[in-house]
N, C-alpha and C. Protein backbone atom coordinates (compact mmCIF):
# COMPACT_ATOMS: atom_id res chain seq x y z
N UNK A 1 -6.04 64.93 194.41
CA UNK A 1 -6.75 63.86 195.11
C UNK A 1 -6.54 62.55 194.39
N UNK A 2 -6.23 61.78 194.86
CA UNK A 2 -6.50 60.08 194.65
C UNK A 2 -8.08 59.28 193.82
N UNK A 3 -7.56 58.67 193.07
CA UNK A 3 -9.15 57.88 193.23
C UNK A 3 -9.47 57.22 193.80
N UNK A 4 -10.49 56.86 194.22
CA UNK A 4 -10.86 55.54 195.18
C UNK A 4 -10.61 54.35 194.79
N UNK A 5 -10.18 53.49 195.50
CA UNK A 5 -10.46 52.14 195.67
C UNK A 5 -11.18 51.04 195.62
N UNK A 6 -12.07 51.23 194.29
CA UNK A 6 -12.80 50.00 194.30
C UNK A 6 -12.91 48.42 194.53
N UNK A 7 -14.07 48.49 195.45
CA UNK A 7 -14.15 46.97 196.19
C UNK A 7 -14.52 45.81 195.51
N UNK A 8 -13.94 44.76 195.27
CA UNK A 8 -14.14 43.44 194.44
C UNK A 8 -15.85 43.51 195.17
N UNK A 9 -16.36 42.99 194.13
CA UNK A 9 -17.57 42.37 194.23
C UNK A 9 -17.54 40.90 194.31
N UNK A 10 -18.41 40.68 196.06
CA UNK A 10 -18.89 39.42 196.07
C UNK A 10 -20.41 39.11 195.97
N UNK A 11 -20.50 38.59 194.46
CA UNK A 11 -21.70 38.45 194.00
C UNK A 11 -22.29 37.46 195.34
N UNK A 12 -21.85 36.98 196.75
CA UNK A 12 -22.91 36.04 197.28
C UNK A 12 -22.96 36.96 198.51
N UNK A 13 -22.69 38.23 198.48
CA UNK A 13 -23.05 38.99 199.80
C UNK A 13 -23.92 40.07 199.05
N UNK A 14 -24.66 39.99 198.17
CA UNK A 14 -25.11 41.30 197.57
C UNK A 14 -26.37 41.80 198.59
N UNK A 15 -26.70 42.94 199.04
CA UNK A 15 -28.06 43.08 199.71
C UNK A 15 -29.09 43.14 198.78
N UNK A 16 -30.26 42.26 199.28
CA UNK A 16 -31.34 42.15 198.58
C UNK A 16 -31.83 43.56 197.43
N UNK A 17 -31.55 44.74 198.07
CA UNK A 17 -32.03 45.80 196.93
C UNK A 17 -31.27 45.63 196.32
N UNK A 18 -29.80 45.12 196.74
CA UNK A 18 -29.21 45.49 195.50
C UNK A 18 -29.36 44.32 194.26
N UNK A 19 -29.59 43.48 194.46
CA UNK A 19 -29.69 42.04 193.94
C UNK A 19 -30.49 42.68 192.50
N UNK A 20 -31.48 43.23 192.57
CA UNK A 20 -32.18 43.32 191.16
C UNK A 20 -30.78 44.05 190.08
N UNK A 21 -29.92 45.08 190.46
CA UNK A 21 -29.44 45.95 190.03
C UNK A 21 -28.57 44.56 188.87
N UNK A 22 -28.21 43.72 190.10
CA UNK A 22 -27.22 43.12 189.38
C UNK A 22 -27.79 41.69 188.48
N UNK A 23 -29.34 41.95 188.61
CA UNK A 23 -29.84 40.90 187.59
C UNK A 23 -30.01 41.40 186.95
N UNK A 24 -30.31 42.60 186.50
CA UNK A 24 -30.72 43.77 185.01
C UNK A 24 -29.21 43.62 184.55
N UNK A 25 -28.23 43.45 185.21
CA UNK A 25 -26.61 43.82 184.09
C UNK A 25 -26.79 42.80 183.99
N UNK A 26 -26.86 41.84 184.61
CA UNK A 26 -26.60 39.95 183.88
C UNK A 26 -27.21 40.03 182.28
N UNK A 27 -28.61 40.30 182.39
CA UNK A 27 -29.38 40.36 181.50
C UNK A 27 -29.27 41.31 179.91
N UNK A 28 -28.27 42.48 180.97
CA UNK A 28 -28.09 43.21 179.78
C UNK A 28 -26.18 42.42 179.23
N UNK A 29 -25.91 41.86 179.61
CA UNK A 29 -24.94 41.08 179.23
C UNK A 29 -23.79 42.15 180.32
N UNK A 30 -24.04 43.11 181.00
CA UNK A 30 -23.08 43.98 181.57
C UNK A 30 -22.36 43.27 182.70
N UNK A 31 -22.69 42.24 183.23
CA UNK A 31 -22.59 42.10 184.67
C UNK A 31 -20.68 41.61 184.63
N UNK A 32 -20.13 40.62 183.94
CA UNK A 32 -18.53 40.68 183.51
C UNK A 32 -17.87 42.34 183.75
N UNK A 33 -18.21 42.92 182.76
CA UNK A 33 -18.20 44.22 183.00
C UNK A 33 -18.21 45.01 184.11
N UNK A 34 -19.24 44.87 185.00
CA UNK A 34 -19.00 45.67 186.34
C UNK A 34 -18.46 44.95 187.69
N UNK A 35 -18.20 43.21 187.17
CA UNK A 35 -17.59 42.85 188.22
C UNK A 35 -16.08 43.11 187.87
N UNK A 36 -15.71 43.23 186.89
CA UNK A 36 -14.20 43.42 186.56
C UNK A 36 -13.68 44.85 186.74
N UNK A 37 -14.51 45.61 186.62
CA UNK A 37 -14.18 47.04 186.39
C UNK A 37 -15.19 48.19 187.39
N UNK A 38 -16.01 47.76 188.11
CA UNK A 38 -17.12 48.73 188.80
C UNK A 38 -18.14 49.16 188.08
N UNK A 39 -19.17 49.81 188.53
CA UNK A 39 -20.37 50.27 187.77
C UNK A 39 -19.97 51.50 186.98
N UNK A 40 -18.67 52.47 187.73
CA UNK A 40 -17.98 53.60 186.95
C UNK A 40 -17.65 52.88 185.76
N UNK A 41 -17.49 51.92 185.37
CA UNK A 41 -17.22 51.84 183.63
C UNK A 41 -17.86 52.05 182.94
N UNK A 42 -19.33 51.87 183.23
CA UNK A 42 -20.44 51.69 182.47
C UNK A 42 -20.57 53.62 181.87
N UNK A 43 -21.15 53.15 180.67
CA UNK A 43 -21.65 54.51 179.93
C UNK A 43 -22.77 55.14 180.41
N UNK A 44 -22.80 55.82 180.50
CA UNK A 44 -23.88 56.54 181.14
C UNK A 44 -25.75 56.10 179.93
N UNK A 45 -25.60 55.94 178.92
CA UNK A 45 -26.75 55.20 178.44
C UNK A 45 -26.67 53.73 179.17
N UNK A 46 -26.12 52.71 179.34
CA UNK A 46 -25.75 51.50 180.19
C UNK A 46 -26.40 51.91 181.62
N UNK A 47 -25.91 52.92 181.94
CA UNK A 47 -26.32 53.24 183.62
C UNK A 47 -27.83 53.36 183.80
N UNK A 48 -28.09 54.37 182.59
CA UNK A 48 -29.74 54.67 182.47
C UNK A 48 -30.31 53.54 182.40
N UNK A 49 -29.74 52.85 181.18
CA UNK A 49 -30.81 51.86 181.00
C UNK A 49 -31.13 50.72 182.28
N UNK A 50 -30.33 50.54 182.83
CA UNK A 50 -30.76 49.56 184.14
C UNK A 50 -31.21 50.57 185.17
N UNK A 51 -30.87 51.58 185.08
CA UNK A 51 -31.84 52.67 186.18
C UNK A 51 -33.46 52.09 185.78
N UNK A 52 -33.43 52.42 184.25
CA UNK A 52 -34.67 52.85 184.18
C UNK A 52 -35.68 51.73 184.10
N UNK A 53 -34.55 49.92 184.04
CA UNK A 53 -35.65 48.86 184.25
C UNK A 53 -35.40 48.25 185.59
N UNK A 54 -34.87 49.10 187.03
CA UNK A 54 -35.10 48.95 187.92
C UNK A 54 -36.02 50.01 188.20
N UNK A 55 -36.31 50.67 187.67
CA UNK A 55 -37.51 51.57 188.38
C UNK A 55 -39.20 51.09 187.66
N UNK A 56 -39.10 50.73 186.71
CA UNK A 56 -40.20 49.72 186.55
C UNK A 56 -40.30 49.03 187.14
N UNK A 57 -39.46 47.76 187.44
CA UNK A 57 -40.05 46.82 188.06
C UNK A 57 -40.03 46.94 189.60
N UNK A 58 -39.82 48.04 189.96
CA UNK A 58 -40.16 47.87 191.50
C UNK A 58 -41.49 48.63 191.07
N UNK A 59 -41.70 49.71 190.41
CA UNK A 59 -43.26 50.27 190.13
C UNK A 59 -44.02 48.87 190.24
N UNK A 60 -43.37 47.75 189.18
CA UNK A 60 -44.39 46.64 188.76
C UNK A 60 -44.98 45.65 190.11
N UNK A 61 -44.16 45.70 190.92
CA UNK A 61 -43.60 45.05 192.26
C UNK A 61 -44.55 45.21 193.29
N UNK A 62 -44.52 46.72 193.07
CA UNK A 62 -45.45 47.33 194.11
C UNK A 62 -47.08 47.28 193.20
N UNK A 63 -46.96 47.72 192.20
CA UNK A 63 -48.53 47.49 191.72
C UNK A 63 -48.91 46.05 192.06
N UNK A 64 -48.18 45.06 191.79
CA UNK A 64 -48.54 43.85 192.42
C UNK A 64 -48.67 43.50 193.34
N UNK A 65 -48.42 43.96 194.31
CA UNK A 65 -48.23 44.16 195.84
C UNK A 65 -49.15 44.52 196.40
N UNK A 66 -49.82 45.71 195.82
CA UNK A 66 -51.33 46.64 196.19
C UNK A 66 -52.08 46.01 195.87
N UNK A 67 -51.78 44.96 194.52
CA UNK A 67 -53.54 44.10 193.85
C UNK A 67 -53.31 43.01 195.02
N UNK A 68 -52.53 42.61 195.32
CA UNK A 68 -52.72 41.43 196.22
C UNK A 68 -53.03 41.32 197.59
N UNK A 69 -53.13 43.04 197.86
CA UNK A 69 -53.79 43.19 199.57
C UNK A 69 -55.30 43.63 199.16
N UNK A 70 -55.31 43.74 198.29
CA UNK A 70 -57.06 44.50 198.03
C UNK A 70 -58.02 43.22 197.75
């Protein structure tokens, strides 16, 4: 089998969910990195770690979300 074809990233079409993904790599200095090469470059600690501070802050997102309808 072949590998796939990875698609250039245009950072000004990103969909809104995805938008956080790619402010956590900015932040983690990754984002060069996965626009040059895909998110498959990244190490799997790299992968976690923006997993795991996109899943906070949508937790945080939504806890804020609930205090502000109550």
């Amino acid at each position: 089998m072949g590998k796939k074809k990875e698609k250039k990233i245009d950072l000004h079409k990103i969909k809104p969910e995805e938008q956080l993904k790619y402010e956590i790599a900015e932040e983690l200095g990754l984002l060069d990195k996965v626009v040059k090469s895909g998110w498959r470059s990244l190490s799997a600690k790299e992968s976690g770690k923006i997993g795991g501070i996109v899943a906070s802050r949508k937790k945080e997102l939504a806890k804020n979300n609930f205090s502000d309808n109550t």
